[in-house]
Every structure is written in C-alpha cells, then in structure tokens.
C-alpha atoms as a PDB file:
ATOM      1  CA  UNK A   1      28.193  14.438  21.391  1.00  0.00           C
ATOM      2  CA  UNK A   2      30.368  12.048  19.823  1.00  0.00           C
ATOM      3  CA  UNK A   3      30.143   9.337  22.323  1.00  0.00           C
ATOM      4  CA  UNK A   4      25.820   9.840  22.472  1.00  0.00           C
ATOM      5  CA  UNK A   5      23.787   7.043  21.450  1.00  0.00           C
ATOM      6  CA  UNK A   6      19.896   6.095  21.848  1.00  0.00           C
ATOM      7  CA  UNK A   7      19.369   3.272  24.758  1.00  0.00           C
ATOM      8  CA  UNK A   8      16.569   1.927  23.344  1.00  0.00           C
ATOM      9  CA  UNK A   9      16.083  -0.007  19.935  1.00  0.00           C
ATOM     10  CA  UNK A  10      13.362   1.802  18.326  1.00  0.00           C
ATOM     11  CA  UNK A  11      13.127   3.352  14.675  1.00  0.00           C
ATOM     12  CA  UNK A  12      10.841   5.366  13.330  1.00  0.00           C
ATOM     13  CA  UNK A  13       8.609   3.554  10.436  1.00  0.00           C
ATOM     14  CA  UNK A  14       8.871   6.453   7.458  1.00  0.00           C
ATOM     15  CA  UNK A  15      11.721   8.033   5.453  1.00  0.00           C
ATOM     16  CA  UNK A  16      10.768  11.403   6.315  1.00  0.00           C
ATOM     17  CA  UNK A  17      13.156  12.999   8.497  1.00  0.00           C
ATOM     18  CA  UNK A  18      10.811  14.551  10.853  1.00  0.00           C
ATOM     19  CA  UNK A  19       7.351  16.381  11.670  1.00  0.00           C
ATOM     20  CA  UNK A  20       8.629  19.844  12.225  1.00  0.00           C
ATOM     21  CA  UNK A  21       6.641  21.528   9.467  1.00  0.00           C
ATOM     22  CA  UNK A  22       3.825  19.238  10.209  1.00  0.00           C
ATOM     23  CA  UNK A  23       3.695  20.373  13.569  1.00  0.00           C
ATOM     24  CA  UNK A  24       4.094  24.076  12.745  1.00  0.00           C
ATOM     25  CA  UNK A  25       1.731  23.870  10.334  1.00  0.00           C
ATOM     26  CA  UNK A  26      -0.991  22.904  13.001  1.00  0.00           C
ATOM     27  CA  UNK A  27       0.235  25.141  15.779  1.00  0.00           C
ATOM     28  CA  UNK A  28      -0.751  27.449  13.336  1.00  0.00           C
ATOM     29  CA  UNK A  29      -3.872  26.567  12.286  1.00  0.00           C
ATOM     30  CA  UNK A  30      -4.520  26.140  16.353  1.00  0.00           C
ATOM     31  CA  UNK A  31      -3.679  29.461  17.096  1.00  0.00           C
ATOM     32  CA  UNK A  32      -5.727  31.409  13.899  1.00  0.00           C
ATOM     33  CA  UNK A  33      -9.045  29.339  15.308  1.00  0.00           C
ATOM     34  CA  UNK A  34      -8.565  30.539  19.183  1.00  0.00           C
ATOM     35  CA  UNK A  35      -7.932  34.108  17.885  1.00  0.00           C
ATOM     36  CA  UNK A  36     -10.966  34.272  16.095  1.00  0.00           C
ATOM     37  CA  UNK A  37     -12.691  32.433  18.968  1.00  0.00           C
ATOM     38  CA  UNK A  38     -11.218  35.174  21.147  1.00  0.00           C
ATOM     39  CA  UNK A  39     -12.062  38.043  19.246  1.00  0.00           C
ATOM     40  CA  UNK A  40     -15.405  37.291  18.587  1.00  0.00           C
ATOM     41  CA  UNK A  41     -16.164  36.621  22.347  1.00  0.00           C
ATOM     42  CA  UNK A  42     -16.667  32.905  22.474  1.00  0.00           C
ATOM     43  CA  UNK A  43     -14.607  31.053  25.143  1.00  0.00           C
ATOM     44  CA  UNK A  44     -15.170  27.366  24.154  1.00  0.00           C
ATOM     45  CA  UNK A  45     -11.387  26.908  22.696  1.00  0.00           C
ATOM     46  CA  UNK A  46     -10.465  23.885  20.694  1.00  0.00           C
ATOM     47  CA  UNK A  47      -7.553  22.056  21.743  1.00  0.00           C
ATOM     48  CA  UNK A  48      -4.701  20.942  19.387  1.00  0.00           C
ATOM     49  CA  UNK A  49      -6.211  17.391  18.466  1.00  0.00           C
ATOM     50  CA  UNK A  50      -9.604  18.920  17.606  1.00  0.00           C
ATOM     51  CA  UNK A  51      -7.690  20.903  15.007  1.00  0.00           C
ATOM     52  CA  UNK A  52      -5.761  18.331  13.741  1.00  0.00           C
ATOM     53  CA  UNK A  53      -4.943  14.786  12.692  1.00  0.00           C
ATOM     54  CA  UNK A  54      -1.509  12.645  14.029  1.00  0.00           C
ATOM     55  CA  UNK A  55      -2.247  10.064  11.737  1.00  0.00           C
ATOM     56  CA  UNK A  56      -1.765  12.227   8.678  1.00  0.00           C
ATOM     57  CA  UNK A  57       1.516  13.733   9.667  1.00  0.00           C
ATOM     58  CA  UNK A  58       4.782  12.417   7.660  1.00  0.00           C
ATOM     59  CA  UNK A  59       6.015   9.877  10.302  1.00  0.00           C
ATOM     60  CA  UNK A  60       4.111   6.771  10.556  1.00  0.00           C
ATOM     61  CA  UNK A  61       4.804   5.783  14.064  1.00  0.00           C
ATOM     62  CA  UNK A  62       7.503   3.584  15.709  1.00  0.00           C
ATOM     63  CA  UNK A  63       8.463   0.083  16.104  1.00  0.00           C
ATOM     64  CA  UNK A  64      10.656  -1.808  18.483  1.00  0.00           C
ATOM     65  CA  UNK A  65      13.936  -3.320  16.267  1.00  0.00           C
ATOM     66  CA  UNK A  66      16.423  -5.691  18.434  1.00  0.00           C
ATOM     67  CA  UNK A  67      18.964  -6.092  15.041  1.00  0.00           C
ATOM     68  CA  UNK A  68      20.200  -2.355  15.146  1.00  0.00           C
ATOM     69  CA  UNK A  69      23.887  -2.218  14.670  1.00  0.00           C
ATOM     70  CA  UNK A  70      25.833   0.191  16.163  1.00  0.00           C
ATOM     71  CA  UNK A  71      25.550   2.260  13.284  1.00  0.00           C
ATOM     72  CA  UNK A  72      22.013   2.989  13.543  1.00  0.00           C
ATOM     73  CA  UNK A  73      22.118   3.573  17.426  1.00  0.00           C
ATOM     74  CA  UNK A  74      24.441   6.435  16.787  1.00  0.00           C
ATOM     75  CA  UNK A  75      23.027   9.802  17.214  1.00  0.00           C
END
C-alpha cells in the first residue's frame, strides 16, 4: 500500500475520523425495530433512513479541493 493514493481531490468537511459508530449505532436501532415488528406479526418494515438521520452523523459531507498536495492524497 505504500505507493496507493486517492484519484480524486475530495476531503471530507469534519475532523472526525469517521462514521463507524454512527453507523453501528443505527444498524442497531434498525434491527431492534424490525424484530419487534417481526415478532409481533406486523410486516410493514422500516427501512434504514426511516430510522435514522445522515445529517446528524459526525461527518459533514464532502467537498471538491484542487490545492491538495501530495501529502494529503496519500492514503
């Protein structure tokens, strides 16, 4: 991996490192709802968006950045 580096020049706008316990955190709140759903006999499941919200995870989205040295393009 030494010589790996992202093609494209685009940065993520947060300093949070990533969304992994955001997105654990909803897969399991997704999965406790259908359970119930399931046990209790009803079949209209909720999908992962009904459950919950992108727009309050860590990461704030991403933006397009043509000054990226070669330092930031570095994996």
């Amino acid at each position: 991996m030494s010589r790996s580096k992202k093609k494209t020049k685009i940065q993520a706008i947060t300093t949070a490192k990533s969304e992994k316990d955001n997105k654990t955190e909803a897969n399991r709140k997704l999965r406790r709802i259908v359970k119930q759903k399931v046990n209790s006999g009803q079949m209209d499941l909720p999908d992962l968006r009904e459950v919950s919200n992108v727009w309050n995870f860590n990461k704030d989205g991403k933006k397009y950045k043509p000054e990226m040295t070669k330092k930031e393009l570095r994996k």
